[in-house]
Protein backbone atom coordinates (compact mmCIF):
# COMPACT_ATOMS: atom_id res chain seq x y z
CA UNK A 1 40.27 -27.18 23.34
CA UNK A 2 42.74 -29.55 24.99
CA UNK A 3 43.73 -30.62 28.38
CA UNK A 4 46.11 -30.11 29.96
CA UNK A 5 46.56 -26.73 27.75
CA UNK A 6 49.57 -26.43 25.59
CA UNK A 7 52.70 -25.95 27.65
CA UNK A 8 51.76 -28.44 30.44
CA UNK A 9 54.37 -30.02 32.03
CA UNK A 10 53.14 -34.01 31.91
CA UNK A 11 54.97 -37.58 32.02
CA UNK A 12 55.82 -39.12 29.42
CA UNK A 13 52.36 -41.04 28.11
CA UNK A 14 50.00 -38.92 29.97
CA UNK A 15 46.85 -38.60 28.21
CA UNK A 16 45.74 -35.24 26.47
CA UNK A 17 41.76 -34.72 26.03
CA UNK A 18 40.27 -33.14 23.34
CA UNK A 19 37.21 -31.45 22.96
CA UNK A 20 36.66 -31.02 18.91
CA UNK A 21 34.05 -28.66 17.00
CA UNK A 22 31.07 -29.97 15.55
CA UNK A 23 30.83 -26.36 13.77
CA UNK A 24 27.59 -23.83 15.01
CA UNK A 25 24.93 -24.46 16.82
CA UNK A 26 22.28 -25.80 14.75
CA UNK A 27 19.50 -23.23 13.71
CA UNK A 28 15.27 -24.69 14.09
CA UNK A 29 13.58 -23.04 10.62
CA UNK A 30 10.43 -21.29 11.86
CA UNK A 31 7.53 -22.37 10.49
CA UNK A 32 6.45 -19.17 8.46
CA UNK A 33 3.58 -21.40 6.11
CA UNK A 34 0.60 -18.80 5.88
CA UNK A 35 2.04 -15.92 7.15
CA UNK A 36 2.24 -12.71 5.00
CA UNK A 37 5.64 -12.06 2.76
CA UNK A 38 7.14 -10.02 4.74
CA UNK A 39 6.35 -11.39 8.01
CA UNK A 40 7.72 -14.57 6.98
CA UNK A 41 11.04 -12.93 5.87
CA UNK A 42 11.81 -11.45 8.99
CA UNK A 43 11.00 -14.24 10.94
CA UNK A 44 13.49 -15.87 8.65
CA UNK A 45 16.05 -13.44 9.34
CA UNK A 46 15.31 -13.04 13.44
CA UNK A 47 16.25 -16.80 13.11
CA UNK A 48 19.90 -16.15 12.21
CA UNK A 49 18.95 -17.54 8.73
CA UNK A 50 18.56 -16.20 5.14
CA UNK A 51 16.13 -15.61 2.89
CA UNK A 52 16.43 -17.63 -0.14
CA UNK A 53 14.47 -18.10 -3.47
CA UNK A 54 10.75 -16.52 -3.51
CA UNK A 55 9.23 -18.00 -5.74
CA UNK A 56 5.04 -17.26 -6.73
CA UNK A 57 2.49 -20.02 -7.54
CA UNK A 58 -1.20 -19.61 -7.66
CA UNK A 59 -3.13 -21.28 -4.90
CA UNK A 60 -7.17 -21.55 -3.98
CA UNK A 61 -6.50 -21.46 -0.95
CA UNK A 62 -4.10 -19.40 0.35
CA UNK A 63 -4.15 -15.54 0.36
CA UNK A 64 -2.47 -13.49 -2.39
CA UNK A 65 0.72 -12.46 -1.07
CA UNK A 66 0.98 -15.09 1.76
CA UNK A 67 3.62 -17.84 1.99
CA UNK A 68 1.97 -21.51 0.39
CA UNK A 69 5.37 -23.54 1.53
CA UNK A 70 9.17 -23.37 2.91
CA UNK A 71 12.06 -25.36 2.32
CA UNK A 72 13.71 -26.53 4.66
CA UNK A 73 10.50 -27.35 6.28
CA UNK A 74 9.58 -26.02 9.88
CA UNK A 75 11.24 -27.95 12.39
CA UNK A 76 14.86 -28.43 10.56
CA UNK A 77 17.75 -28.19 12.24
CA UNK A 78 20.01 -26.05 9.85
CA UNK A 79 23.64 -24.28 10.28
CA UNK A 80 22.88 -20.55 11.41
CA UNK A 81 23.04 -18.53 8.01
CA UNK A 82 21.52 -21.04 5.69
CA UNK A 83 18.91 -20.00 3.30
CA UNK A 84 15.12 -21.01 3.22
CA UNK A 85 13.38 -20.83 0.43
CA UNK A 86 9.58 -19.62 -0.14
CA UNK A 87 6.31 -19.77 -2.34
CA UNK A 88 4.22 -17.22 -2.06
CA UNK A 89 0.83 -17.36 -3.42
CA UNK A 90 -0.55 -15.87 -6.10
CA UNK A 91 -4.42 -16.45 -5.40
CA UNK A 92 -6.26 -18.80 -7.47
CA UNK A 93 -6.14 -18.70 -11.41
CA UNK A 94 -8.37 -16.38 -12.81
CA UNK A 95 -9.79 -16.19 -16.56
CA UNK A 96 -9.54 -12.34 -16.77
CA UNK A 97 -8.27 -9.54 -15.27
CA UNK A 98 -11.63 -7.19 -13.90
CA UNK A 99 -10.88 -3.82 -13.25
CA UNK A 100 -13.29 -1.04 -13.44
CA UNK A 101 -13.48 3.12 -12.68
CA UNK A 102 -16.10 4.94 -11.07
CA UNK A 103 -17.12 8.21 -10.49
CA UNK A 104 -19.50 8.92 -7.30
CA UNK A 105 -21.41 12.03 -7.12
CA UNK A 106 -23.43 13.39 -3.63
CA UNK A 107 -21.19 11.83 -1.33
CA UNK A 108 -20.81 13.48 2.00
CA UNK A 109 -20.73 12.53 5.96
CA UNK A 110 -24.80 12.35 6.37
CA UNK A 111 -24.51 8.58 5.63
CA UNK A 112 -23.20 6.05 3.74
CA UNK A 113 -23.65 5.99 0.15
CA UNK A 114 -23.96 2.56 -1.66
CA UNK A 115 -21.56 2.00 -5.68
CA UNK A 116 -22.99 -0.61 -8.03
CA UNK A 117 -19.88 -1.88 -9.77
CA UNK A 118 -20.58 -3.51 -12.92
CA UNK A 119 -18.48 -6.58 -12.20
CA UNK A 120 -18.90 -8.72 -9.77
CA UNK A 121 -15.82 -9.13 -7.71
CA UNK A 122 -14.03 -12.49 -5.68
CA UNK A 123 -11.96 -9.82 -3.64
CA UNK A 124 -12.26 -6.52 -4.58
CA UNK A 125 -9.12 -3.82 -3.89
CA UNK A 126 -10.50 -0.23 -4.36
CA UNK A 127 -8.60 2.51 -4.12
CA UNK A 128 -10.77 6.39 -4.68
CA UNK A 129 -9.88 9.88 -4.05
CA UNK A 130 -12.50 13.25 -3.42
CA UNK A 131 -12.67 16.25 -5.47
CA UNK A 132 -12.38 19.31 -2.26
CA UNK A 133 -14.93 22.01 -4.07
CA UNK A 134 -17.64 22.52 -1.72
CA UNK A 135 -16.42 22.38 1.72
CA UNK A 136 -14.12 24.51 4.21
CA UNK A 137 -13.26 21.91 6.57
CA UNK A 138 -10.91 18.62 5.92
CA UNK A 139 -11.92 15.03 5.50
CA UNK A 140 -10.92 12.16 4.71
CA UNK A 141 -12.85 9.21 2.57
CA UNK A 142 -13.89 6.16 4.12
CA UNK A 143 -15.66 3.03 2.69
CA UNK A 144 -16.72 -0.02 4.05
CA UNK A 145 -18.45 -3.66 2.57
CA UNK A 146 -16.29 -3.80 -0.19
CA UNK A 147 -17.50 -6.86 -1.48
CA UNK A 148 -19.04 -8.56 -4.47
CA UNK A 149 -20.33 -6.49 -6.83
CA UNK A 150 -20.66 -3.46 -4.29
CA UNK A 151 -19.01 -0.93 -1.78
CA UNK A 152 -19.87 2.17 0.36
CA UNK A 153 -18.39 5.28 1.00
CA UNK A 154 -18.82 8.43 3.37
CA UNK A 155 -16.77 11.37 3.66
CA UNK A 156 -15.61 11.83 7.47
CA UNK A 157 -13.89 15.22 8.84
CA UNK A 158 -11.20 14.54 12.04
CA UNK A 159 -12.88 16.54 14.59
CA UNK A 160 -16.48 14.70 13.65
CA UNK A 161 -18.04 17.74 11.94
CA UNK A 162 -20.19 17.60 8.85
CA UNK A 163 -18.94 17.08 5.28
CA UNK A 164 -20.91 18.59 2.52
CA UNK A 165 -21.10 16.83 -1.09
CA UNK A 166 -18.29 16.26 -3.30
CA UNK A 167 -17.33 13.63 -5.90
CA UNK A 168 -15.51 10.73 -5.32
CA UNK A 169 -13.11 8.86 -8.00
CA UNK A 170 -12.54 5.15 -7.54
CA UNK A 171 -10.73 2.44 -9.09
CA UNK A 172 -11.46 -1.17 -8.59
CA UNK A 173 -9.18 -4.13 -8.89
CA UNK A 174 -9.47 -7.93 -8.72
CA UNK A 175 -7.28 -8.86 -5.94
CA UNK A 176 -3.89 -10.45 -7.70
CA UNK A 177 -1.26 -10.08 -10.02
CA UNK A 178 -2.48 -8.73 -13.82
CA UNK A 179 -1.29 -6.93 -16.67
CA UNK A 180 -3.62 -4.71 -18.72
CA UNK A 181 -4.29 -5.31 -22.35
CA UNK A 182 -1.88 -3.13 -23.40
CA UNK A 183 0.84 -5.54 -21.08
CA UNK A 184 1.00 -2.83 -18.52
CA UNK A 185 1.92 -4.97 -14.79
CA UNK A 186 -0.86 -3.66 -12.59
CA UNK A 187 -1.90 -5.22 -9.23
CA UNK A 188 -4.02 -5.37 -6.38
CA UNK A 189 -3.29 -6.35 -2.74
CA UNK A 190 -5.18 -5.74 0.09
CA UNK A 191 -4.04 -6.78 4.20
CA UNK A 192 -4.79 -6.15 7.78
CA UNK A 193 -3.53 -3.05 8.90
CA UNK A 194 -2.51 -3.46 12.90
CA UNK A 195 -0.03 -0.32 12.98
CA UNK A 196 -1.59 3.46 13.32
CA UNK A 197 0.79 5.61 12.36
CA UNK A 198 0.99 9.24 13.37
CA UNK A 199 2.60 12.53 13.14
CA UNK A 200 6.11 11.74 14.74
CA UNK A 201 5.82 8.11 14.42
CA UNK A 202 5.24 7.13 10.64
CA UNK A 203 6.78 4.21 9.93
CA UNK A 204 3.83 2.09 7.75
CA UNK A 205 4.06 -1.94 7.33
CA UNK A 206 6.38 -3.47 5.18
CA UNK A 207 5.00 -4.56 2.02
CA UNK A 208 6.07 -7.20 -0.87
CA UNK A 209 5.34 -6.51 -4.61
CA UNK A 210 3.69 -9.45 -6.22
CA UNK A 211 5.69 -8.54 -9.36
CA UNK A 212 8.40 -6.83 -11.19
CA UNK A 213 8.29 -2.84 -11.49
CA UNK A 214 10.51 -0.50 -12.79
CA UNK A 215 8.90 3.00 -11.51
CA UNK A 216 5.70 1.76 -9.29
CA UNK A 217 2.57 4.46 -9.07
CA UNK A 218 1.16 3.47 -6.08
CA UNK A 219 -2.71 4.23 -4.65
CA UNK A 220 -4.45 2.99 -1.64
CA UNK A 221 -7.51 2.73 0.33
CA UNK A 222 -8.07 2.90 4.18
CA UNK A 223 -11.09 -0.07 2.87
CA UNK A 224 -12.72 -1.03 6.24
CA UNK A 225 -14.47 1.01 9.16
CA UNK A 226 -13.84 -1.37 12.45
CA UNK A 227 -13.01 1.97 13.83
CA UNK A 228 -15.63 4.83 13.74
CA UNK A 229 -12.52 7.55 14.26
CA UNK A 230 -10.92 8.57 11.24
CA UNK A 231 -8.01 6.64 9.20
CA UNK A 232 -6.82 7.30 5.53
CA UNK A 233 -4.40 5.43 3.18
CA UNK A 234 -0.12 6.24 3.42
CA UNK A 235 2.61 4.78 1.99
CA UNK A 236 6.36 5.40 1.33
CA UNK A 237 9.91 3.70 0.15
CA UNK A 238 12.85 3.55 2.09
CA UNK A 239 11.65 6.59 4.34
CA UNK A 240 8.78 8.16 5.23
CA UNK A 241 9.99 11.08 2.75
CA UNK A 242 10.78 8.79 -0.32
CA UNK A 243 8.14 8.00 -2.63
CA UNK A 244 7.88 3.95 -3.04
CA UNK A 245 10.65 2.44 -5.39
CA UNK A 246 11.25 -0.78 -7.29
CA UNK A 247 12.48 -2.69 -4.96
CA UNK A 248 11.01 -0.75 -1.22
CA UNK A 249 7.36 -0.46 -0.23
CA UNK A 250 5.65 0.57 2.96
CA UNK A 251 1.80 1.09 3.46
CA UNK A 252 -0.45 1.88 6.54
CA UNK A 253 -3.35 3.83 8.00
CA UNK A 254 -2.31 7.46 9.41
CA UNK A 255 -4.38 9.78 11.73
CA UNK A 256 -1.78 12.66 11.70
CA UNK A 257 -1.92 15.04 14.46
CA UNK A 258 -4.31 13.32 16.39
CA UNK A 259 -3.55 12.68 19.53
CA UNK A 260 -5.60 9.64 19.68
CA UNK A 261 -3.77 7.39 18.02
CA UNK A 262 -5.66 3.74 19.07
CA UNK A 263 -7.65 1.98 16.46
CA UNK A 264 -9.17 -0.96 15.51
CA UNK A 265 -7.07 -2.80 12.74
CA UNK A 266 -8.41 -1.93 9.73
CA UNK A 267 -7.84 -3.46 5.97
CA UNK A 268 -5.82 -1.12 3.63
CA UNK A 269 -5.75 -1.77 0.09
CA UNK A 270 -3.64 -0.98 -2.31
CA UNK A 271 -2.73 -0.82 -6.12
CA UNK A 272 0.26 -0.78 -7.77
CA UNK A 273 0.43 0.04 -11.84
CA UNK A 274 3.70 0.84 -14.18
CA UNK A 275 4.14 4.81 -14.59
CA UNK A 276 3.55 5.85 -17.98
CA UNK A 277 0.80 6.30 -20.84
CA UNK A 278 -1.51 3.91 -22.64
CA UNK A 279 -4.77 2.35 -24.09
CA UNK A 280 -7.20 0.39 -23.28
CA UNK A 281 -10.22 -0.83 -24.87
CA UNK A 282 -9.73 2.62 -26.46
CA UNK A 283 -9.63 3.97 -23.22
CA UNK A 284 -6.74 6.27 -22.60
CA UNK A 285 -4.77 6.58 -19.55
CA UNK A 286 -2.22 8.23 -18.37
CA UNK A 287 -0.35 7.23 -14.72
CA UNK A 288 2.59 8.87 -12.57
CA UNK A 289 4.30 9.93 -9.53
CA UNK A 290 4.40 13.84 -10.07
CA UNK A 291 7.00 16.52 -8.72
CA UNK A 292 7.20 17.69 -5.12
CA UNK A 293 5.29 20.30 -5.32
CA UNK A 294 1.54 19.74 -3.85
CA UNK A 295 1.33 22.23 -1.05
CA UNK A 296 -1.55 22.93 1.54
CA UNK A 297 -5.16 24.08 1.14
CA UNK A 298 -4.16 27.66 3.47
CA UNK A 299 -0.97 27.61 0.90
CA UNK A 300 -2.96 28.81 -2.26
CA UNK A 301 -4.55 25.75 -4.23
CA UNK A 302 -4.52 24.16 -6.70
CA UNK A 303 -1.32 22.91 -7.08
CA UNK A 304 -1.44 21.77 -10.88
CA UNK A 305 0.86 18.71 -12.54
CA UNK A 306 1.25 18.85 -16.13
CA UNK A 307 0.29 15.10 -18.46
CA UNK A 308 3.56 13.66 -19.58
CA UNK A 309 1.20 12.93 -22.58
CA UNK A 310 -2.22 15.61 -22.77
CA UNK A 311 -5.60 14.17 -23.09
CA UNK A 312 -8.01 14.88 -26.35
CA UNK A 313 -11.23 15.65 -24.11
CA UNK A 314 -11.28 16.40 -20.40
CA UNK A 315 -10.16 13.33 -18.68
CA UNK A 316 -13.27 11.39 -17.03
CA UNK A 317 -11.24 9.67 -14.46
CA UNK A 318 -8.74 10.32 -11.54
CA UNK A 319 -7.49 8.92 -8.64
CA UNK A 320 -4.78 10.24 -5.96
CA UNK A 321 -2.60 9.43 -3.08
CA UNK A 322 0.11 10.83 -1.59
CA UNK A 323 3.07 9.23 -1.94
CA UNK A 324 5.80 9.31 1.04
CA UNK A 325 5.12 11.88 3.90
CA UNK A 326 7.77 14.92 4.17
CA UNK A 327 5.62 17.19 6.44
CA UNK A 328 5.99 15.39 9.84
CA UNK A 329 1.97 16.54 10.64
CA UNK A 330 0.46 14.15 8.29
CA UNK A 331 -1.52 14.83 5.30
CA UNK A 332 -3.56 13.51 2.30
CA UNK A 333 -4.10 14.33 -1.28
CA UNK A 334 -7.56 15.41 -2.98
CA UNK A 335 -8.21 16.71 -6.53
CA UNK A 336 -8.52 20.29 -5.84
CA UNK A 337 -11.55 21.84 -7.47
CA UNK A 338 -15.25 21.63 -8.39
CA UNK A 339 -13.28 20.83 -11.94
CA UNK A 340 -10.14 19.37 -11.08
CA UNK A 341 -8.87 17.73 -15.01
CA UNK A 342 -8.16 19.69 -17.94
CA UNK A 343 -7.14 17.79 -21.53
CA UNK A 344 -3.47 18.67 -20.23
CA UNK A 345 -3.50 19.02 -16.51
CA UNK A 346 -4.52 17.31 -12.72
CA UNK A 347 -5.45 20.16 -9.80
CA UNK A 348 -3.99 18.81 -6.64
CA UNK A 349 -3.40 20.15 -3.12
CA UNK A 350 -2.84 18.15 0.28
CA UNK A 351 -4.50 18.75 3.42
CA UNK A 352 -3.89 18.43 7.78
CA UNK A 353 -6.40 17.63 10.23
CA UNK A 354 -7.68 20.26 12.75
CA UNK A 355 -7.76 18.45 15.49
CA UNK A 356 -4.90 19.30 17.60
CA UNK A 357 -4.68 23.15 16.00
CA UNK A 358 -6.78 25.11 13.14
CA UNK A 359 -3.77 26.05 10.48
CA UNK A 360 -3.87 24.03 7.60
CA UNK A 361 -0.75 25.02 5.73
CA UNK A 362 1.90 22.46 4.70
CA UNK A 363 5.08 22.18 3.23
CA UNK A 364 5.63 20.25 -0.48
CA UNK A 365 5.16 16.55 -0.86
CA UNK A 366 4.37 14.50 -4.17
CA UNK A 367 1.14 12.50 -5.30
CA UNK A 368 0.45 9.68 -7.51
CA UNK A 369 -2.01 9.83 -10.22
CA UNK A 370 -3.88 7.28 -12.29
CA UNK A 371 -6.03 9.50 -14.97
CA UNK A 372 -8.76 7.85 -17.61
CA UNK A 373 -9.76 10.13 -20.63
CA UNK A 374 -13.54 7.51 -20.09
CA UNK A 375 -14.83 5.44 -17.98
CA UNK A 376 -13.52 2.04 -17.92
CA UNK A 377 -14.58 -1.23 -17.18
CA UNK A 378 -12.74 -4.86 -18.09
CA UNK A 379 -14.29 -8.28 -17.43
């Protein structure tokens, strides 16, 4: 600016002031050290500043998935728009990847019933699903003291009434980063889930992938019980009805048509593997994000995907989850059936709580699958 403004009438030698630019307002960098990925990046951006370079590095110290350093540090004074930079940890070096399947018979909502794993674990991701054969009312399954060389699980219906046996299908993942031994990118995060999501309002938690992925199968694990009323595992891509993609991911707790939606933070887990088929150890495996096409258990069960790739024996192994949500009610997946795996199919169907009504029918929606033709168990 100048005064007196352009067109002034002055004498001759009168002094004009000047007021010149010393470009934006200078931007303070937050200080985003030891927060989660995504936190960190939107504290970045909420600062009128960019996201730069992520870049990974193992650490003993700081969480997988959390941010070990920024540059700029915090403090800075920085032009609006620049561009910090983060490392985000990889958790400490490990030897070996340890991964391991398990299959859990007699487990029901009269208590709590303990897995032996055969490796011992630093932190544990776990991730199971439930065979529906000998019940008529929903649940959901729900595990607690994953830890070590251990966990518990317990099957838990919405409106608190009893859950007979069924089977439960797990897989268990070293917290981190791997590929299998076939070079397969698998991994295994796990986080604090402070967002309860439900029917109407299902948004999830943003979530970073540790690594690169070209079609992600993703499975997950309400893993804690802070909260004695009912939880389970949801996640979706750039919408509640797309499936997670390369480059999108979302993951929470749900409680569907409850009306109740306050709980306790609880921690989710999740895995992420590379669709497709494989070996290992001589163990065969086949994983995928089916068609949308798993209805309801009052819609006529089971609800049956075909192997890109069909198994020799009957497969030994599977785990489930839904993947995106487009039924607004809310719903999970189980393997349908007393006998859910055939050499060249998977049984499916998806289910509603009863607690606001009784109807259990429910439009199409697609599941991911991770099948073993054995057990399997890496160290």
């Amino acid at each position: 600016s100048q005064n007196p403004v352009a067109g002034s009438s002055v004498a001759p030698g009168s002094a004009v002031d000047l007021t010149v630019s010393l470009g934006p307002a200078p931007v303070v960098v937050p200080d985003v050290v030891g927060q989660p990925q995504a936190t960190a990046e939107a504290a970045i951006v909420g600062a009128s500043l960019t996201v730069g370079t992520v870049s990974t590095a193992n650490s003993d110290t700081v969480p997988v998935g959390d941010v070990i350093s920024q540059n700029p540090v915090a403090g800075s004074s920085v032009a609006s728009g620049s561009a910090v930079d983060l490392t985000v940890s990889l958790g400490p070096v490990a030897a070996t990847l340890k991964l391991e399947t398990a299959v859990v018979t007699g487990v029901s909502s009269a208590g709590w019933t303990t897995v032996n794993l055969n490796n011992t674990y630093d932190s544990p991701v776990a991730a199971c699903a439930a065979t529906y054969g000998n019940n008529v009312v929903p649940f959901v399954v729900r595990m607690q003291s994953a830890a070590g060389n251990s966990l518990q699980l317990n099957l838990q219906n919405p409106s608190g009434l009893a859950v007979n046996d069924e089977t439960v299908h797990c897989l268990v993942v070293e917290q981190g980063a791997w590929k299998l031994p076939d070079g397969r990118n698998i991994e295994a995060q796990k986080y604090a889930s402070t967002v309860t999501d439900a029917s109407g309002s299902l948004t999830g938690q943003a979530q970073t992938y540790l690594q690169s992925y070209t079609n992600p199968v993703v499975i997950g694990q309400v893993m804690s019980y802070k909260d004695p009323g009912w939880s389970t595992f949801w996640c979706r891509g750039s919408n509640r009805r797309s499936p997670p993609s390369a480059s999108v991911l979302f993951s929470g707790k749900h409680v569907a048509e409850d009306s109740n939606v306050t709980r306790a933070d609880e921690t989710v887990g999740f895995i992420v593997i590379e669709a497709g088929n494989g070996s290992v150890n001589g163990v065969a495996y086949e994983t995928a994000l089916g068609p949308d096409t798993v209805r309801g258990i009052d819609n006529g069960p089971p609800y049956n995907y075909t192997f890109n790739q069909g198994f020799g024996t009957v497969p030994a192994v599977a785990i489930a989850s839904q993947a995106a949500m487009d039924g607004s009610n809310g719903s999970w997946a189980y393997l349908f059936g007393g006998a859910p795996l055939t050499p060249g199919q998977i049984g499916l169907v998806v289910d509603e709580d009863q607690v606001r009504d009784g109807e259990r029918r429910h439009g199409t929606e697609q599941v991911a699958y991770i099948v073993f033709d054995q057990p399997l168990t890496i160290n």
